[in-house]
PDB file of N, CA and C in Angstrom:
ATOM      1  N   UNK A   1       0.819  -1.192   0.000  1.00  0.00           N
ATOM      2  CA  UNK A   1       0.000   0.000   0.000  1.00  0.00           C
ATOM      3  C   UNK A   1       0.867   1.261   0.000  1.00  0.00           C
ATOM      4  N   UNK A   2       1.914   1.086   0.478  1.00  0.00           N
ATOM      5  CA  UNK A   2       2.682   2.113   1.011  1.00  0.00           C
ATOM      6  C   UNK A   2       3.179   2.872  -0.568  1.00  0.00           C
ATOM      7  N   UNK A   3       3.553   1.887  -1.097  1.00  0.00           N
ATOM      8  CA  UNK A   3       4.344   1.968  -3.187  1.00  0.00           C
ATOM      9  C   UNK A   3       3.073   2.578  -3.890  1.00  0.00           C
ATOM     10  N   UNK A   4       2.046   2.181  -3.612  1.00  0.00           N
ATOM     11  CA  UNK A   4       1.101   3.366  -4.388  1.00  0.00           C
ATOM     12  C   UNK A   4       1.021   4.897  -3.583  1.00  0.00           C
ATOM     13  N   UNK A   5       0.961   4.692  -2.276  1.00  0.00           N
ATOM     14  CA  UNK A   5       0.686   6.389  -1.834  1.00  0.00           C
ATOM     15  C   UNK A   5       1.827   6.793  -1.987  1.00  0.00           C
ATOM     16  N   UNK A   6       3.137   6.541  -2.415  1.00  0.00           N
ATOM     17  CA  UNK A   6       4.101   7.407  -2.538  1.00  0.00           C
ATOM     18  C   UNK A   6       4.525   6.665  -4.521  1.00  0.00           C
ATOM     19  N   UNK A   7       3.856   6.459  -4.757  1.00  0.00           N
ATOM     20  CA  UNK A   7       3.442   6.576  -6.180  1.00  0.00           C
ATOM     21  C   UNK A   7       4.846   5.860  -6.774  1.00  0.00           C
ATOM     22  N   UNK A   8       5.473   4.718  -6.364  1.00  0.00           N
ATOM     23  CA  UNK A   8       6.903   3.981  -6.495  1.00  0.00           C
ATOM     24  C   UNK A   8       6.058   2.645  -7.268  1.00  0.00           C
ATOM     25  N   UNK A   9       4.964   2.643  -6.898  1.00  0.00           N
ATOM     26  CA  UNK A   9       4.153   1.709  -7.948  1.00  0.00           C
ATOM     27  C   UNK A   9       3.071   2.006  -8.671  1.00  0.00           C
ATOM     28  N   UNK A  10       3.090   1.951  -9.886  1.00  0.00           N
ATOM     29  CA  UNK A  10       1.930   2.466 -10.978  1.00  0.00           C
ATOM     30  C   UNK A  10       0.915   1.771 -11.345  1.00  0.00           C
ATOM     31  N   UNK A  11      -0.348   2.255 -11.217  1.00  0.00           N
ATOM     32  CA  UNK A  11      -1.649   1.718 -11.323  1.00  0.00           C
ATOM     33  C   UNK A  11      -1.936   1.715 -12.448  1.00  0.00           C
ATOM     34  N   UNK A  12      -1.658   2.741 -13.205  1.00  0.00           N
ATOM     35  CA  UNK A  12      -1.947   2.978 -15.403  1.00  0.00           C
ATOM     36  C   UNK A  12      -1.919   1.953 -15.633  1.00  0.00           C
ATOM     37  N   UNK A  13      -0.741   1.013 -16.186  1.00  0.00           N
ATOM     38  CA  UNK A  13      -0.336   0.200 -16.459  1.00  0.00           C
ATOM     39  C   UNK A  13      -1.888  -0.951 -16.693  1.00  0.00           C
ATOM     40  N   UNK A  14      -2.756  -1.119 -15.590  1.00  0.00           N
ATOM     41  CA  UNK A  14      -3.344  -1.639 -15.715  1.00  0.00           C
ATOM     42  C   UNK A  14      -4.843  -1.132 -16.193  1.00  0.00           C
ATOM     43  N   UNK A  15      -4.830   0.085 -15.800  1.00  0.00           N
ATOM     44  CA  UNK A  15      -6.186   0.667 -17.113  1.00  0.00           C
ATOM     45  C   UNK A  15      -6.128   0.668 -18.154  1.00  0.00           C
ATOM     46  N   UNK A  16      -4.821   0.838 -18.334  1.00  0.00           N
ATOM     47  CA  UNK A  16      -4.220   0.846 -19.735  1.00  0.00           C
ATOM     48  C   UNK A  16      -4.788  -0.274 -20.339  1.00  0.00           C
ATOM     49  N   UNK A  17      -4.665  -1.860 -20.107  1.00  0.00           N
ATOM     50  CA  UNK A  17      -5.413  -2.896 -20.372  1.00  0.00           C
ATOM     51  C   UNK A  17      -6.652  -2.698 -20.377  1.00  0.00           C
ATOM     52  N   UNK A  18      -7.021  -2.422 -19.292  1.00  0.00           N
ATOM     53  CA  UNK A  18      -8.652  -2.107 -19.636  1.00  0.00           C
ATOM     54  C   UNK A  18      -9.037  -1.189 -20.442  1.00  0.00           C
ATOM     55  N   UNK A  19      -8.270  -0.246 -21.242  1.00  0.00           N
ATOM     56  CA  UNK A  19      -8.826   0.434 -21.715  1.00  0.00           C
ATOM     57  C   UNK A  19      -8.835  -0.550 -23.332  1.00  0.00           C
ATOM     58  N   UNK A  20      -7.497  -1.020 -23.246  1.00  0.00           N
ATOM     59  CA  UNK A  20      -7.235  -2.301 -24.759  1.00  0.00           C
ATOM     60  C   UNK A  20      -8.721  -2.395 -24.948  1.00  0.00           C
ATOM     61  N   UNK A  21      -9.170  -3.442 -23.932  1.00  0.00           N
ATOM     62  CA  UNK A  21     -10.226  -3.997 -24.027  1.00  0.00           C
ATOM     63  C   UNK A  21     -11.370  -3.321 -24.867  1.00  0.00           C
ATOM     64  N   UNK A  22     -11.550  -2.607 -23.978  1.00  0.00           N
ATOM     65  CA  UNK A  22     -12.750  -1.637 -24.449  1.00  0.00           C
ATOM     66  C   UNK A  22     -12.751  -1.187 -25.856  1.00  0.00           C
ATOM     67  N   UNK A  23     -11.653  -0.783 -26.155  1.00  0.00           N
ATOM     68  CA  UNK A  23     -11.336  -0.036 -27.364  1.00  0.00           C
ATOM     69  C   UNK A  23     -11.624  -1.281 -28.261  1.00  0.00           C
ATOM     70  N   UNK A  24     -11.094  -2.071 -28.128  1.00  0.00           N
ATOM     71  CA  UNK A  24     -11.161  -3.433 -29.247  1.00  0.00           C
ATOM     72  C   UNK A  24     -12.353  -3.677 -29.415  1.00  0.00           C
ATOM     73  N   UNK A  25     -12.986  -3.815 -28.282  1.00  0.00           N
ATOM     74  CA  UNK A  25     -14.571  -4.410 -28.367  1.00  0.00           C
ATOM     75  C   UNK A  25     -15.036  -3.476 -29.137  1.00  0.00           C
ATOM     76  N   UNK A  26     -15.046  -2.008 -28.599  1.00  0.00           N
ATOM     77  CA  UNK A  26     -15.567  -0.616 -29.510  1.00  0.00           C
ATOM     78  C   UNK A  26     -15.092  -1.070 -30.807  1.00  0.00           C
ATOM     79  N   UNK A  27     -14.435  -0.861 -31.219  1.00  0.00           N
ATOM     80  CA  UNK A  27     -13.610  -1.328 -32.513  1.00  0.00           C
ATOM     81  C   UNK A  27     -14.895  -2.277 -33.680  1.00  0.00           C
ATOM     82  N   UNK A  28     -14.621  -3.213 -32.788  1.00  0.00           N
ATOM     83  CA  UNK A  28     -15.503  -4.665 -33.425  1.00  0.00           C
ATOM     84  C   UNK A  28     -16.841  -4.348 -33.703  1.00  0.00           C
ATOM     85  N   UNK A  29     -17.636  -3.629 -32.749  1.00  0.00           N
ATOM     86  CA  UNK A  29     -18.865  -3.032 -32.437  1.00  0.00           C
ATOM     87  C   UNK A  29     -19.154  -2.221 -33.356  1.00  0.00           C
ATOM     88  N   UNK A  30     -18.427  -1.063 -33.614  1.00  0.00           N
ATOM     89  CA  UNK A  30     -18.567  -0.289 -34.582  1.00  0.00           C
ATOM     90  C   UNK A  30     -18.722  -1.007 -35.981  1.00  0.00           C
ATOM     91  N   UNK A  31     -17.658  -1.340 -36.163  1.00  0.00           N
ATOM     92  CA  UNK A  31     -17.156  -2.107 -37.434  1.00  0.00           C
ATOM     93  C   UNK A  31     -18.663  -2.995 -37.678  1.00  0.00           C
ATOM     94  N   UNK A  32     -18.846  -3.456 -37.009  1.00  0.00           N
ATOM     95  CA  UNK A  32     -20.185  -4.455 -37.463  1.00  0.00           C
ATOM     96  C   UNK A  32     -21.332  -3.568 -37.297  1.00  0.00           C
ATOM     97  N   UNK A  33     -21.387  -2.625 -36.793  1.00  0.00           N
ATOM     98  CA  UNK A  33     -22.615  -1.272 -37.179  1.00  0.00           C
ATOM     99  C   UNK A  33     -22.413  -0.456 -38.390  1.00  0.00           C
ATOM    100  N   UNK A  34     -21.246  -0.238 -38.667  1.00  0.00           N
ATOM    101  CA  UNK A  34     -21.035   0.019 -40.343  1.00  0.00           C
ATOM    102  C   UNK A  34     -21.194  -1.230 -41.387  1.00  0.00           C
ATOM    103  N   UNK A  35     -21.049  -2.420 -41.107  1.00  0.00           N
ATOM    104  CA  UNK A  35     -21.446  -3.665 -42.046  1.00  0.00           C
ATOM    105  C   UNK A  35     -22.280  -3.773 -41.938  1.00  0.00           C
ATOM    106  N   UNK A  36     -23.465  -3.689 -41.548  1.00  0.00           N
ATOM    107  CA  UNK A  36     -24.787  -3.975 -41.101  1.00  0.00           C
ATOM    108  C   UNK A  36     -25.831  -2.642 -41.620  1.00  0.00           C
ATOM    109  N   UNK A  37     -25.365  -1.722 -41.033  1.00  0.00           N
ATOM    110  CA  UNK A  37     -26.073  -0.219 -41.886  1.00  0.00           C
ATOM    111  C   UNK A  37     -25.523  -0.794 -43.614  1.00  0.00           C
ATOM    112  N   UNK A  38     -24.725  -0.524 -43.790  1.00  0.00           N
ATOM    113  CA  UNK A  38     -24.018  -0.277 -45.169  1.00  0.00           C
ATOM    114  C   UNK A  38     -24.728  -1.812 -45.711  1.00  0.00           C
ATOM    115  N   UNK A  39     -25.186  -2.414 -45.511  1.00  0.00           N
ATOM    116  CA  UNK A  39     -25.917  -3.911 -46.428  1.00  0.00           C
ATOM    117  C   UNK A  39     -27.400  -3.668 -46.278  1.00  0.00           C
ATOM    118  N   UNK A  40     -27.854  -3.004 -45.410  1.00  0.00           N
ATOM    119  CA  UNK A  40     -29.254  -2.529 -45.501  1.00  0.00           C
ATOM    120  C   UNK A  40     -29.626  -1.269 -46.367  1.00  0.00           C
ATOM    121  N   UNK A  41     -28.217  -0.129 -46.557  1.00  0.00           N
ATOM    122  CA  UNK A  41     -28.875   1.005 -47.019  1.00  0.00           C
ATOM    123  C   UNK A  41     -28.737   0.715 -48.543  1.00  0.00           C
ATOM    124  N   UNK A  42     -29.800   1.212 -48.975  1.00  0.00           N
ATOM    125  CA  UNK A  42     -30.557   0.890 -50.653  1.00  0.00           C
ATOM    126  C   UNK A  42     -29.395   1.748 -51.823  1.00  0.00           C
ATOM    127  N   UNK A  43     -28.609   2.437 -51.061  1.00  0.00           N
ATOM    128  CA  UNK A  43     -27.344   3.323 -51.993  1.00  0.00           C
ATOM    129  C   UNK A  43     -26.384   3.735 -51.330  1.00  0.00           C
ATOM    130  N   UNK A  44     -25.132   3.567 -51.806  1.00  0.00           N
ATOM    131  CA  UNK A  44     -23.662   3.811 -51.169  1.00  0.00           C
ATOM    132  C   UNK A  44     -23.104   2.762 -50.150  1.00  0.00           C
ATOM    133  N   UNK A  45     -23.782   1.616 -50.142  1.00  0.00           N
ATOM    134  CA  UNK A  45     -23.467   0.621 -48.829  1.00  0.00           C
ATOM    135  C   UNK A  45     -22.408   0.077 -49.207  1.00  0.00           C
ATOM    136  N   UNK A  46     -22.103  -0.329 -50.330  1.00  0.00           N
ATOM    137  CA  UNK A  46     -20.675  -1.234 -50.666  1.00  0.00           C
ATOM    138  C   UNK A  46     -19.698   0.337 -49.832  1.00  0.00           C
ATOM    139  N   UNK A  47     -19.734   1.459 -49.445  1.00  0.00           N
ATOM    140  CA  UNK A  47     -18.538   1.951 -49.121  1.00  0.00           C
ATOM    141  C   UNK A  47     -18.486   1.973 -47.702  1.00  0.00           C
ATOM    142  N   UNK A  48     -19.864   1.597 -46.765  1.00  0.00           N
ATOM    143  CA  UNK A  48     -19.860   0.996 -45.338  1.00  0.00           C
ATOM    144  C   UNK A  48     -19.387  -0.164 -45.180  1.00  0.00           C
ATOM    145  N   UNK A  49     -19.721  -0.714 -46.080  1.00  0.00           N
ATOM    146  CA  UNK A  49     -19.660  -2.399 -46.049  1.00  0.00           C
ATOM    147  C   UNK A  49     -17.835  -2.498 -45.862  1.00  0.00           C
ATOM    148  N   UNK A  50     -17.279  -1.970 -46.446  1.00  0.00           N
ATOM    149  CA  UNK A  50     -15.720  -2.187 -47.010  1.00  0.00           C
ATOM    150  C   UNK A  50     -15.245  -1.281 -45.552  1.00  0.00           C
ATOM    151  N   UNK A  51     -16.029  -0.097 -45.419  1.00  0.00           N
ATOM    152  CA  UNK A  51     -15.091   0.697 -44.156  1.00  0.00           C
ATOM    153  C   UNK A  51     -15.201  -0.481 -43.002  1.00  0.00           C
ATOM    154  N   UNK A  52     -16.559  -0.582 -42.710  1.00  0.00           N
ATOM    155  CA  UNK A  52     -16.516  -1.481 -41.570  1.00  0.00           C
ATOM    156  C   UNK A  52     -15.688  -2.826 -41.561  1.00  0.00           C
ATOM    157  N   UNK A  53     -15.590  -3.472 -42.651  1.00  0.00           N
ATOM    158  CA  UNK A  53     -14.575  -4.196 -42.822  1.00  0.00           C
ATOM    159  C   UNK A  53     -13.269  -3.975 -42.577  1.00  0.00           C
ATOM    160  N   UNK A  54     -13.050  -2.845 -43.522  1.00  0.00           N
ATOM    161  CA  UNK A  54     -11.279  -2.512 -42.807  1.00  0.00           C
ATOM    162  C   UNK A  54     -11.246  -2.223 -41.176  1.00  0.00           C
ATOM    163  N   UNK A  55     -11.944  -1.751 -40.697  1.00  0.00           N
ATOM    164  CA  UNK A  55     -12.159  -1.274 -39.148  1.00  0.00           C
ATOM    165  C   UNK A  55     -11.904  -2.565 -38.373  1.00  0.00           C
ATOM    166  N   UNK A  56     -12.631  -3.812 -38.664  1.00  0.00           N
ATOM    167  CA  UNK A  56     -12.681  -5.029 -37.882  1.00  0.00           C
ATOM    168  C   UNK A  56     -11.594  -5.272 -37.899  1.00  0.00           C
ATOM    169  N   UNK A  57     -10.551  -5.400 -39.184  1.00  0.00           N
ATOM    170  CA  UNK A  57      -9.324  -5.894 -38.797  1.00  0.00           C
ATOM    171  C   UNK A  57      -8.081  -4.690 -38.411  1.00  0.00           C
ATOM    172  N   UNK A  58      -8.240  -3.552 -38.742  1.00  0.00           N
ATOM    173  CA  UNK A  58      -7.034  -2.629 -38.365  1.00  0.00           C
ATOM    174  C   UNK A  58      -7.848  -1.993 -36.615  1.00  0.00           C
ATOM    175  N   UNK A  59      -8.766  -1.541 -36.713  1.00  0.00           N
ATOM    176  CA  UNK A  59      -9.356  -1.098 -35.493  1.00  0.00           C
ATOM    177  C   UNK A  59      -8.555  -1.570 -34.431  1.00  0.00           C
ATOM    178  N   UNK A  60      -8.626  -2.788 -33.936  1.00  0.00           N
ATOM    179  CA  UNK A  60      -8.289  -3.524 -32.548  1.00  0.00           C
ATOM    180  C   UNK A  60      -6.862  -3.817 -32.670  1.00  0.00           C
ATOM    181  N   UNK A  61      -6.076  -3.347 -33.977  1.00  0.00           N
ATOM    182  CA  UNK A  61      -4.540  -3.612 -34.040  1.00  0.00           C
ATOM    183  C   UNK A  61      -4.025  -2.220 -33.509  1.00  0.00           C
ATOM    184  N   UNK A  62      -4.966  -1.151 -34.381  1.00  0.00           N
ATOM    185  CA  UNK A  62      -4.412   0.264 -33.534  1.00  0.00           C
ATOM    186  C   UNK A  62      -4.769   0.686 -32.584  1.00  0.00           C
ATOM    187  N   UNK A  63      -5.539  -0.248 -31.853  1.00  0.00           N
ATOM    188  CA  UNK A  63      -5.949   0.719 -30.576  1.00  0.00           C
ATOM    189  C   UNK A  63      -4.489  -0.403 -29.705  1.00  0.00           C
ATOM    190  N   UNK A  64      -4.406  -1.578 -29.552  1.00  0.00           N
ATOM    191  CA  UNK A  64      -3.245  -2.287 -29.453  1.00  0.00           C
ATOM    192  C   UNK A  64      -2.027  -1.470 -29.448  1.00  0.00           C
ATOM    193  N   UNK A  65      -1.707  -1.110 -30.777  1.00  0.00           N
ATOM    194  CA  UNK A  65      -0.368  -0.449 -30.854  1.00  0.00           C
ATOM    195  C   UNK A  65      -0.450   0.925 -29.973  1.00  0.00           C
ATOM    196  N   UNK A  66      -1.509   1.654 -30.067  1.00  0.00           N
ATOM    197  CA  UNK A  66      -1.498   3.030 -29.243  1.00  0.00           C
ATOM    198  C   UNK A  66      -1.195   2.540 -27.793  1.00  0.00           C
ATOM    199  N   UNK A  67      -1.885   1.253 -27.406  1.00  0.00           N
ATOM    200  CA  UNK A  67      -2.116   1.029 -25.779  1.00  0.00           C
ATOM    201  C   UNK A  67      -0.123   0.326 -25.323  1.00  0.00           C
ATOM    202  N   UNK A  68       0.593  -0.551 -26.179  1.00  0.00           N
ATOM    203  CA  UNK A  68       1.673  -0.531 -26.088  1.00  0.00           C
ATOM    204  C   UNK A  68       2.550   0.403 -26.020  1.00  0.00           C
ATOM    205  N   UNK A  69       2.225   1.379 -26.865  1.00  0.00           N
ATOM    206  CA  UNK A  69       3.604   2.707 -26.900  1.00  0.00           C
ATOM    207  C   UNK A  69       2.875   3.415 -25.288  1.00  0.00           C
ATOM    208  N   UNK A  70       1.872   3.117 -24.482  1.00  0.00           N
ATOM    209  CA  UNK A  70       2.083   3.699 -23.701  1.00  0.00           C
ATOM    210  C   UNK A  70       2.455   3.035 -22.539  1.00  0.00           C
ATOM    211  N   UNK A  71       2.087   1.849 -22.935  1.00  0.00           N
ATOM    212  CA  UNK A  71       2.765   0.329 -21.675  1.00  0.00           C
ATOM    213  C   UNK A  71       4.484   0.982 -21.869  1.00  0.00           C
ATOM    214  N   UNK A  72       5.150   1.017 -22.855  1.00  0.00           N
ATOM    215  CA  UNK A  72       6.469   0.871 -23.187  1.00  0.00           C
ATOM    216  C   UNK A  72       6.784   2.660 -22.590  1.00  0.00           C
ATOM    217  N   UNK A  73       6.312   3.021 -22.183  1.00  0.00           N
ATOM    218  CA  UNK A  73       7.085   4.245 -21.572  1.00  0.00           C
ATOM    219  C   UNK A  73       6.811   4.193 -20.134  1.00  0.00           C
ATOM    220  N   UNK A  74       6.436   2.904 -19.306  1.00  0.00           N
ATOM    221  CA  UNK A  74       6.150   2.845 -17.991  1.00  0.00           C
ATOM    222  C   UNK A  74       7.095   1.373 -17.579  1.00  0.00           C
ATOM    223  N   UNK A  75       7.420   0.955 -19.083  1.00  0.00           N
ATOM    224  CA  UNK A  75       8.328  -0.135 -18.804  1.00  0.00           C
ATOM    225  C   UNK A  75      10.130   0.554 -18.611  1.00  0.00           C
ATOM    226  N   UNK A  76      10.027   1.833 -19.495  1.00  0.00           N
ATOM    227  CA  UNK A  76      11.561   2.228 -19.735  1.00  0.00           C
ATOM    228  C   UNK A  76      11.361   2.958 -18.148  1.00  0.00           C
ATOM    229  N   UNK A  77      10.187   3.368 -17.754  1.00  0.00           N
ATOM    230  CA  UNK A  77      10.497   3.548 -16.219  1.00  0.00           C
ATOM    231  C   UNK A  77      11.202   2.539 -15.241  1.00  0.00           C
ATOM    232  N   UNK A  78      10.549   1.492 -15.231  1.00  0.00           N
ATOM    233  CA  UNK A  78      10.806   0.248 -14.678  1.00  0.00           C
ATOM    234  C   UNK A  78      12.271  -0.069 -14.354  1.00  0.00           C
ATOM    235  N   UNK A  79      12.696  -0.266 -15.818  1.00  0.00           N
ATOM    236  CA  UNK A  79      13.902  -0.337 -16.499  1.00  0.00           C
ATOM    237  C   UNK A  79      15.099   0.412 -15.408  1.00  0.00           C
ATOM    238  N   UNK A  80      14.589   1.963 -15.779  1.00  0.00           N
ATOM    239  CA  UNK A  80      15.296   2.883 -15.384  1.00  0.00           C
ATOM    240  C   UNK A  80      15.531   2.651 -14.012  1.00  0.00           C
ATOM    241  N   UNK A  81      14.116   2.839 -13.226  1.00  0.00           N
ATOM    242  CA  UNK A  81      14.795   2.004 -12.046  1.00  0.00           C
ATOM    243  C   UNK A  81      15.129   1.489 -11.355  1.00  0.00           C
ATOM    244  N   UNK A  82      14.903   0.161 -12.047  1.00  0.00           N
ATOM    245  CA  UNK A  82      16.020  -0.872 -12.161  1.00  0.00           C
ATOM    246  C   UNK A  82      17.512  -0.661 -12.095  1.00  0.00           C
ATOM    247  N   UNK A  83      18.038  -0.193 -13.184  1.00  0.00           N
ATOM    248  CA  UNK A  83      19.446   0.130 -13.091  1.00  0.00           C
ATOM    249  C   UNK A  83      19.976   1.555 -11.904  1.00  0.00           C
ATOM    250  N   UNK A  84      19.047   2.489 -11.663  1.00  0.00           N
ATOM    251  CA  UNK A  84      19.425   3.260 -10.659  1.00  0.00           C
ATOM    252  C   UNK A  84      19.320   2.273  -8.890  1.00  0.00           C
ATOM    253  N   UNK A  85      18.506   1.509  -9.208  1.00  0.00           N
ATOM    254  CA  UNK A  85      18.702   0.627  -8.002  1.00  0.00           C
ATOM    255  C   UNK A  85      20.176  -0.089  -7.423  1.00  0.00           C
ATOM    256  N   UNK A  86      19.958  -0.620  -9.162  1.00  0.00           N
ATOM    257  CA  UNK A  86      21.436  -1.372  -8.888  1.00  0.00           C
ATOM    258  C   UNK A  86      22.992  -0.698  -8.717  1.00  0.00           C
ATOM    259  N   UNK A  87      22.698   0.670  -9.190  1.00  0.00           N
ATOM    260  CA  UNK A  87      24.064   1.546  -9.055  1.00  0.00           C
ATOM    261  C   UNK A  87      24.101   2.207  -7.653  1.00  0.00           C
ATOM    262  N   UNK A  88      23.159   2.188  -7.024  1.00  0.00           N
ATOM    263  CA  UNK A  88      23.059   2.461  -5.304  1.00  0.00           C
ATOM    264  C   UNK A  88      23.658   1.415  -4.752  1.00  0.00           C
ATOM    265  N   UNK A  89      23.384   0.013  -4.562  1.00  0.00           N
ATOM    266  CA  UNK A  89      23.839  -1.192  -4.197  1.00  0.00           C
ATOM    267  C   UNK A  89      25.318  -1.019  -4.117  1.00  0.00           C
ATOM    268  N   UNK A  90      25.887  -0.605  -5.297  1.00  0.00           N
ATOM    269  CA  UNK A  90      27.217  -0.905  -5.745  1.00  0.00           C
ATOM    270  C   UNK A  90      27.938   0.588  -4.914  1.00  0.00           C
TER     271      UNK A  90
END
């Protein structure tokens, strides 16, 4: 308890996941509300049909890659100190 109130341990890290989640599901959700409008509407649907398609598969890769580049700047924390740990020791 003590590493969170003096903030030596980080809680993000794990919303951060939850947020993956969400976003992906959003992602998928959407994507199949643009395939679904776009096959019902009587004109222009082949260009829902195809967005929502691309969405299903890039959607949940970029919300992924956004949610890593921010995992990876709490890891080079880690990292960091890590090695300032170990140069105290010594």
């Amino acid at each position: 308890m003590e590493d969170y109130l003096t903030f030596r341990k980080m809680i993000t890290p794990i919303i951060i996941q939850i947020i993956f989640w969400i976003g992906a599901v959003g992602a998928v959700l959407w994507s199949l509300f643009l395939i679904f409008s776009g096959a019902t509407t009587s004109y222009g649907g082949g260009r829902l049909v195809l967005t929502g398609l691309v969405t299903l598969f890039l959607g949940p890769i970029l919300v992924r890659i956004y949610c890593e580049l921010l995992i990876l700047l709490f890891r080079v924390n880690d990292t960091l100190n890590e090695i300032k740990d170990s140069l105290a020791k010594k």
